[in-house]
C-alpha atoms as a PDB file:
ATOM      1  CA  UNK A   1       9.975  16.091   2.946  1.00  0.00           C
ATOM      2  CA  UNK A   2       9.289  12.384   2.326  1.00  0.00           C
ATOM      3  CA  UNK A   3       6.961  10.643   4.228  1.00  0.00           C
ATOM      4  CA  UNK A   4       7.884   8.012   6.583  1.00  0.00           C
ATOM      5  CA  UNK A   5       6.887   5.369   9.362  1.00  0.00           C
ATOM      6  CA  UNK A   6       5.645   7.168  12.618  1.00  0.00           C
ATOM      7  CA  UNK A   7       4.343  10.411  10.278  1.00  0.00           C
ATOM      8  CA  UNK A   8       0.154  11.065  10.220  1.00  0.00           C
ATOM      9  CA  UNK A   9      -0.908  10.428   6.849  1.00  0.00           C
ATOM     10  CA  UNK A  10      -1.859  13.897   5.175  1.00  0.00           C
ATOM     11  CA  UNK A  11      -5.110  15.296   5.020  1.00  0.00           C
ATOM     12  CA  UNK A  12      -6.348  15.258   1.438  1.00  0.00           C
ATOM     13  CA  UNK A  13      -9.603  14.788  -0.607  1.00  0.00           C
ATOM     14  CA  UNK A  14      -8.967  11.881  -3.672  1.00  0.00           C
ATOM     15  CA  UNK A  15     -11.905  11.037  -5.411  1.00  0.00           C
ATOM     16  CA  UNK A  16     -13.432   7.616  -5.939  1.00  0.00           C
ATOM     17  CA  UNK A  17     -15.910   6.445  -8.225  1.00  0.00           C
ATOM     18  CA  UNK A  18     -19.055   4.653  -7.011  1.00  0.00           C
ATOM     19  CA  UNK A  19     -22.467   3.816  -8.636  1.00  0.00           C
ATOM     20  CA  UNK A  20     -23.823   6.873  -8.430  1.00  0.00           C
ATOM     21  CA  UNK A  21     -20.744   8.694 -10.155  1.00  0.00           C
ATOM     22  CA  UNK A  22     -17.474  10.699  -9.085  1.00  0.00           C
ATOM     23  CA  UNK A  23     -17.155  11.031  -5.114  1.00  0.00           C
ATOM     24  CA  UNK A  24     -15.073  12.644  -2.773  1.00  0.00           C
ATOM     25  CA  UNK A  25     -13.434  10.422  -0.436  1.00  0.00           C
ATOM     26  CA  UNK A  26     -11.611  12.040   2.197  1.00  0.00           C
ATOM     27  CA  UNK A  27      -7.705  10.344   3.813  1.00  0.00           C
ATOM     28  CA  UNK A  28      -8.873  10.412   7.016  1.00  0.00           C
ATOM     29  CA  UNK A  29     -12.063   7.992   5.362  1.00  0.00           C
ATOM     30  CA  UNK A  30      -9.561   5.923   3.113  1.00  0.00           C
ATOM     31  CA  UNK A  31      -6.618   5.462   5.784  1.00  0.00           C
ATOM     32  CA  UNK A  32      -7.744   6.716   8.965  1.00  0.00           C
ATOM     33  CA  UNK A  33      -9.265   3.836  10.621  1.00  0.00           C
ATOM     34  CA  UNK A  34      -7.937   0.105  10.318  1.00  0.00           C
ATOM     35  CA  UNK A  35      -4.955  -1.744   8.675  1.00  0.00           C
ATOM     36  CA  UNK A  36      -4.485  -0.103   5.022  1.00  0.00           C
ATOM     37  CA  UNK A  37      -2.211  -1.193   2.055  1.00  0.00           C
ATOM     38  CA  UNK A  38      -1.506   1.411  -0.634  1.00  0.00           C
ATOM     39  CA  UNK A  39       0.232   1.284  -3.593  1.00  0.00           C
ATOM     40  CA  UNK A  40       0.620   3.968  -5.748  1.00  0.00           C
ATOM     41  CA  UNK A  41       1.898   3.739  -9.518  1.00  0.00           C
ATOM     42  CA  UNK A  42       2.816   6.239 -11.903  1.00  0.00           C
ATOM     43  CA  UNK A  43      -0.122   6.199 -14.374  1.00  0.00           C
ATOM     44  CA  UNK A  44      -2.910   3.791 -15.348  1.00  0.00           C
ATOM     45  CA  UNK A  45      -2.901   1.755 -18.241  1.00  0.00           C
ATOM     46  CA  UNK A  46       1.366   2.321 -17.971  1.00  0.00           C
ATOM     47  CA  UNK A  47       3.385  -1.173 -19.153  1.00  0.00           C
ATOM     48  CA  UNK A  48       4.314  -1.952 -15.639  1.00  0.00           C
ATOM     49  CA  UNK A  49       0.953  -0.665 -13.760  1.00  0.00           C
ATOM     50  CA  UNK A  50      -0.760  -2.695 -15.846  1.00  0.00           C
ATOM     51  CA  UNK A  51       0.915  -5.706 -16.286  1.00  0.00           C
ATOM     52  CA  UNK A  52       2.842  -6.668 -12.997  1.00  0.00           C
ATOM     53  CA  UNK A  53       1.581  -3.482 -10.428  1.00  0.00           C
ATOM     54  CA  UNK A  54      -1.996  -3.348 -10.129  1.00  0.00           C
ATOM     55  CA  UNK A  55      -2.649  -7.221 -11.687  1.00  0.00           C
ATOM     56  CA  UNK A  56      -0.259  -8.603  -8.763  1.00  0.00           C
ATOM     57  CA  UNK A  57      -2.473  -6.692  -5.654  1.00  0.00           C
ATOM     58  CA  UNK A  58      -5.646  -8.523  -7.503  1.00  0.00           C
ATOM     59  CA  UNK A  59      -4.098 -11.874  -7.527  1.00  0.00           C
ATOM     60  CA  UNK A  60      -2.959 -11.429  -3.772  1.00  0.00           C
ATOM     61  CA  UNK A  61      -5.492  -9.350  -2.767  1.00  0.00           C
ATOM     62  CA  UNK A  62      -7.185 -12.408  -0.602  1.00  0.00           C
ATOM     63  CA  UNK A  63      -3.872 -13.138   1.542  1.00  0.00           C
ATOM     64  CA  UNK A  64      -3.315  -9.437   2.078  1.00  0.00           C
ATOM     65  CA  UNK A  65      -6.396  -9.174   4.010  1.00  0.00           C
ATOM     66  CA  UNK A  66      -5.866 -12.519   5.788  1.00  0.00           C
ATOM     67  CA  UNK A  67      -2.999 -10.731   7.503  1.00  0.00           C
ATOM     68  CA  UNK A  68      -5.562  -8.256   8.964  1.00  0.00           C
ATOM     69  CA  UNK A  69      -5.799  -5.493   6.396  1.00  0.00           C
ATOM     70  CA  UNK A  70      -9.281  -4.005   6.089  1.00  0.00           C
ATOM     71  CA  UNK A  71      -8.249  -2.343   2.478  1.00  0.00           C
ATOM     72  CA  UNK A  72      -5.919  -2.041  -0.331  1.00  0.00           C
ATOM     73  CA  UNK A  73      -5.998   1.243  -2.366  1.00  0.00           C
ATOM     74  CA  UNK A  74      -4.374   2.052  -5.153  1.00  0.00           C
ATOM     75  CA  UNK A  75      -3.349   5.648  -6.102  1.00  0.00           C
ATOM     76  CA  UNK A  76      -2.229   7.442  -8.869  1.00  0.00           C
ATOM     77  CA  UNK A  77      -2.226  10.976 -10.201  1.00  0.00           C
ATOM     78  CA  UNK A  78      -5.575  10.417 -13.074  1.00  0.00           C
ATOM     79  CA  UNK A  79      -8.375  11.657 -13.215  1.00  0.00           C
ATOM     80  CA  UNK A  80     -11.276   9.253 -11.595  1.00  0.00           C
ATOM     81  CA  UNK A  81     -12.414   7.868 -14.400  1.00  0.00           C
ATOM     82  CA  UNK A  82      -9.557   6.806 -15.911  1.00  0.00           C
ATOM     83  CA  UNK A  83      -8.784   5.152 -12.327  1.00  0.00           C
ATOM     84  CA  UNK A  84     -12.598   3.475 -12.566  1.00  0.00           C
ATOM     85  CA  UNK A  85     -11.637   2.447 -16.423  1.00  0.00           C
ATOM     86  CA  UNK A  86      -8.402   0.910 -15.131  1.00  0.00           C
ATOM     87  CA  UNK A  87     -10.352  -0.870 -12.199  1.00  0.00           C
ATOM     88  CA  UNK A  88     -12.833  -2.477 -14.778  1.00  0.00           C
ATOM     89  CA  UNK A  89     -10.152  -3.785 -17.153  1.00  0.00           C
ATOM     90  CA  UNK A  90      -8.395  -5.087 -14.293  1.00  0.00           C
ATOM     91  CA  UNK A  91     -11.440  -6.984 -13.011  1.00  0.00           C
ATOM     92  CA  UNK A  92     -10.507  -5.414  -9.754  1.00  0.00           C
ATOM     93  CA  UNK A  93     -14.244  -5.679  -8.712  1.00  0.00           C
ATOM     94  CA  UNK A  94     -14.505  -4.909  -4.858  1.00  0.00           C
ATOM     95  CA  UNK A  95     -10.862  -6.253  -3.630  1.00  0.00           C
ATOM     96  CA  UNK A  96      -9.282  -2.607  -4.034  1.00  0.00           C
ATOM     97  CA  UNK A  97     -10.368   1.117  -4.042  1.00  0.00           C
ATOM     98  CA  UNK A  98      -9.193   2.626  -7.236  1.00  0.00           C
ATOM     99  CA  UNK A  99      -8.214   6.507  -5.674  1.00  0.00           C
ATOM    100  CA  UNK A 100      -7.490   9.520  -8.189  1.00  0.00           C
ATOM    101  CA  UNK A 101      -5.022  11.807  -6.828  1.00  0.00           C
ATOM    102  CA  UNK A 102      -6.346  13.834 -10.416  1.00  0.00           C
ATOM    103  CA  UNK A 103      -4.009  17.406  -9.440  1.00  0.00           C
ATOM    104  CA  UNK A 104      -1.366  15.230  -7.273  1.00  0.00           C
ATOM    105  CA  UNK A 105      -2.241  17.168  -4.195  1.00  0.00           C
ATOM    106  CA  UNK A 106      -1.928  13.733  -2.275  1.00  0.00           C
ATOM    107  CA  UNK A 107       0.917  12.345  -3.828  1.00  0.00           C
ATOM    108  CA  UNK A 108       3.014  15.955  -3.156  1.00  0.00           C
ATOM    109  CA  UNK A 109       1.563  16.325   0.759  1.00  0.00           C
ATOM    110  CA  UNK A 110       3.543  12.891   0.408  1.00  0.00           C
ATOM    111  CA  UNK A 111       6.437  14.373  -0.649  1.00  0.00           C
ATOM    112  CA  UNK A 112       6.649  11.516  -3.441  1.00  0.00           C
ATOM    113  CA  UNK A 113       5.884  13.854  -6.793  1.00  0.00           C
ATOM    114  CA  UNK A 114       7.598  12.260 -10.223  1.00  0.00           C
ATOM    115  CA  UNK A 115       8.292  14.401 -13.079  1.00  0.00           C
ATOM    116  CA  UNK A 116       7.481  12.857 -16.111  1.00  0.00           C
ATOM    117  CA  UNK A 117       7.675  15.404 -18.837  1.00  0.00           C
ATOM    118  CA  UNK A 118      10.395  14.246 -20.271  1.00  0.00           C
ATOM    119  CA  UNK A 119       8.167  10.887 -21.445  1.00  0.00           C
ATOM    120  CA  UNK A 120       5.295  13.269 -22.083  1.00  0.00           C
ATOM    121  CA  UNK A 121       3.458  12.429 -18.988  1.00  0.00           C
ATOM    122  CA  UNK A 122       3.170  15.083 -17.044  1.00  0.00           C
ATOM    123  CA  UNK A 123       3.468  15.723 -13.302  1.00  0.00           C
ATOM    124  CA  UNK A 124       3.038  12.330 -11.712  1.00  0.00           C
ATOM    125  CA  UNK A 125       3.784   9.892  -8.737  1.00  0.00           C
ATOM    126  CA  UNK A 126       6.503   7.458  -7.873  1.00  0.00           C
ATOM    127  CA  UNK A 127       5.943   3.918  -7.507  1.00  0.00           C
ATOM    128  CA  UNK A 128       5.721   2.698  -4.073  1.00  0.00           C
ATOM    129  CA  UNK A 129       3.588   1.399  -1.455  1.00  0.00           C
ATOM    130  CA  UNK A 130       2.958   1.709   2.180  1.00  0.00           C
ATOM    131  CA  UNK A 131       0.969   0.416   5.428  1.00  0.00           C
ATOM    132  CA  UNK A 132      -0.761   2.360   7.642  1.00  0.00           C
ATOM    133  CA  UNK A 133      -2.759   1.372  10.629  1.00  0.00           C
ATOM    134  CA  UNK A 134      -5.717   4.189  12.199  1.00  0.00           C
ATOM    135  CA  UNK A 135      -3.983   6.895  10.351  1.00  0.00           C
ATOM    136  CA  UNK A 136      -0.154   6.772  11.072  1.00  0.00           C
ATOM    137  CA  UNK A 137       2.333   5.456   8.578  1.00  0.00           C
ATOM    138  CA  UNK A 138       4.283   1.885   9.556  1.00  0.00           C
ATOM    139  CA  UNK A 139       6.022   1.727   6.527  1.00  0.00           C
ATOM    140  CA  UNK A 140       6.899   2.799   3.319  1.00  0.00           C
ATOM    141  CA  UNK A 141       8.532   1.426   0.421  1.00  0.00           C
ATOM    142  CA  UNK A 142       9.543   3.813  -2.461  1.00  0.00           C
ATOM    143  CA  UNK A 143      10.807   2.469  -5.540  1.00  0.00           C
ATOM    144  CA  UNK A 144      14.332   2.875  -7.369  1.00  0.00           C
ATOM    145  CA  UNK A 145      14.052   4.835 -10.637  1.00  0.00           C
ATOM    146  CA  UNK A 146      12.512   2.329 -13.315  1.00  0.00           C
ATOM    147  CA  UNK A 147      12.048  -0.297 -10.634  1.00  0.00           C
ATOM    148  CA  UNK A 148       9.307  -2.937  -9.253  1.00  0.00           C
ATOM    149  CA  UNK A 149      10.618  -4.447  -6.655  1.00  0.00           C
ATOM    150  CA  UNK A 150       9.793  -3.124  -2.955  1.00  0.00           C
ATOM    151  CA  UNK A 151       5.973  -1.807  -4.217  1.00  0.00           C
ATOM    152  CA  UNK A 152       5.461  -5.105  -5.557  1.00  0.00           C
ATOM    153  CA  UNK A 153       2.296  -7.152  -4.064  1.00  0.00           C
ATOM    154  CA  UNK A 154       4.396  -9.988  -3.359  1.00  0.00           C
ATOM    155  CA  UNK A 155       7.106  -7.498  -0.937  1.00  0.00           C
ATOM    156  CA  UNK A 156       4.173  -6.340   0.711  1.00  0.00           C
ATOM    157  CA  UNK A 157       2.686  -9.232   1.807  1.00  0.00           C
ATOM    158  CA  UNK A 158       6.537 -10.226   3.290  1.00  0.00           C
ATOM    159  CA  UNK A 159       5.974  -7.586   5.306  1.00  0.00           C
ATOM    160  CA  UNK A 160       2.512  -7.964   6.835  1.00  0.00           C
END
């Protein structure tokens, strides 16, 4: 079953890198206190990730928060160092945690899996984003099939 507003967000471990190396970080740490925005994409260093996904929550990253979010994090199903490579080239610097949902584990407790082995890639997630506040979904906005709309920075901050 799909996740949606009103539903507890799951109880997972992602991992996170910081300066000492790969941590666990724990849902309940990521989403379960505050205003959250997450975004997830279908794989780092991806055409559309990469050039319109992650690059747009950067740019806005400033007016998201203004509307009273205390983070942005951005999931996909890589490993974490590929996330914390991704991050770098992105210049994402402190304005968004850069989660690895490496065995999808997250991303299915969702209910939002993508299978990608037709392109070669894998078991995966779908594009999409969604707000949470203290630990309980408001909203969620899952992408069409090969589209960026909804997920998109810009969409989310419409609906802050």
């Amino acid at each position: 079953m799909t996740i949606k507003a009103g539903d507890k967000v799951p109880a997972t471990t992602l991992k996170v890198m910081t300066k000492d190396g790969p941590a666990n970080a724990t849902t309940e740490e990521l989403f379960g206190s505050g205003k959250v925005v997450m975004f997830s994409v279908p794989g780092a260093f991806t055409p559309t990730c990469s050039a319109r996904h992650l690059p747009g929550f950067v740019e806005q990253a400033g007016a998201i928060k203004a509307k009273g979010v205390d983070r942005i994090v951005c999931i996909a199903v890589n490993d974490v160092f590929v996330m914390d490579a991704w991050g770098k080239s992105a210049h994402v610097g402190d304005k968004i945690v850069m989660a690895a949902d490496g065995n999808g584990e997250f991303t299915d407790a969702l209910g939002l899996p993508l299978d990608a082995t037709g392109f070669g890639m894998g078991k995966r997630g779908q594009r999409f984003a969604m707000i949470t506040e203290n630990g309980v979904v408001k909203s969620v906005y899952v992408e069409a099939p090969g589209e960026f709309n909804v997920s998109s920075a810009e969409f989310v901050l419409g609906q802050l």
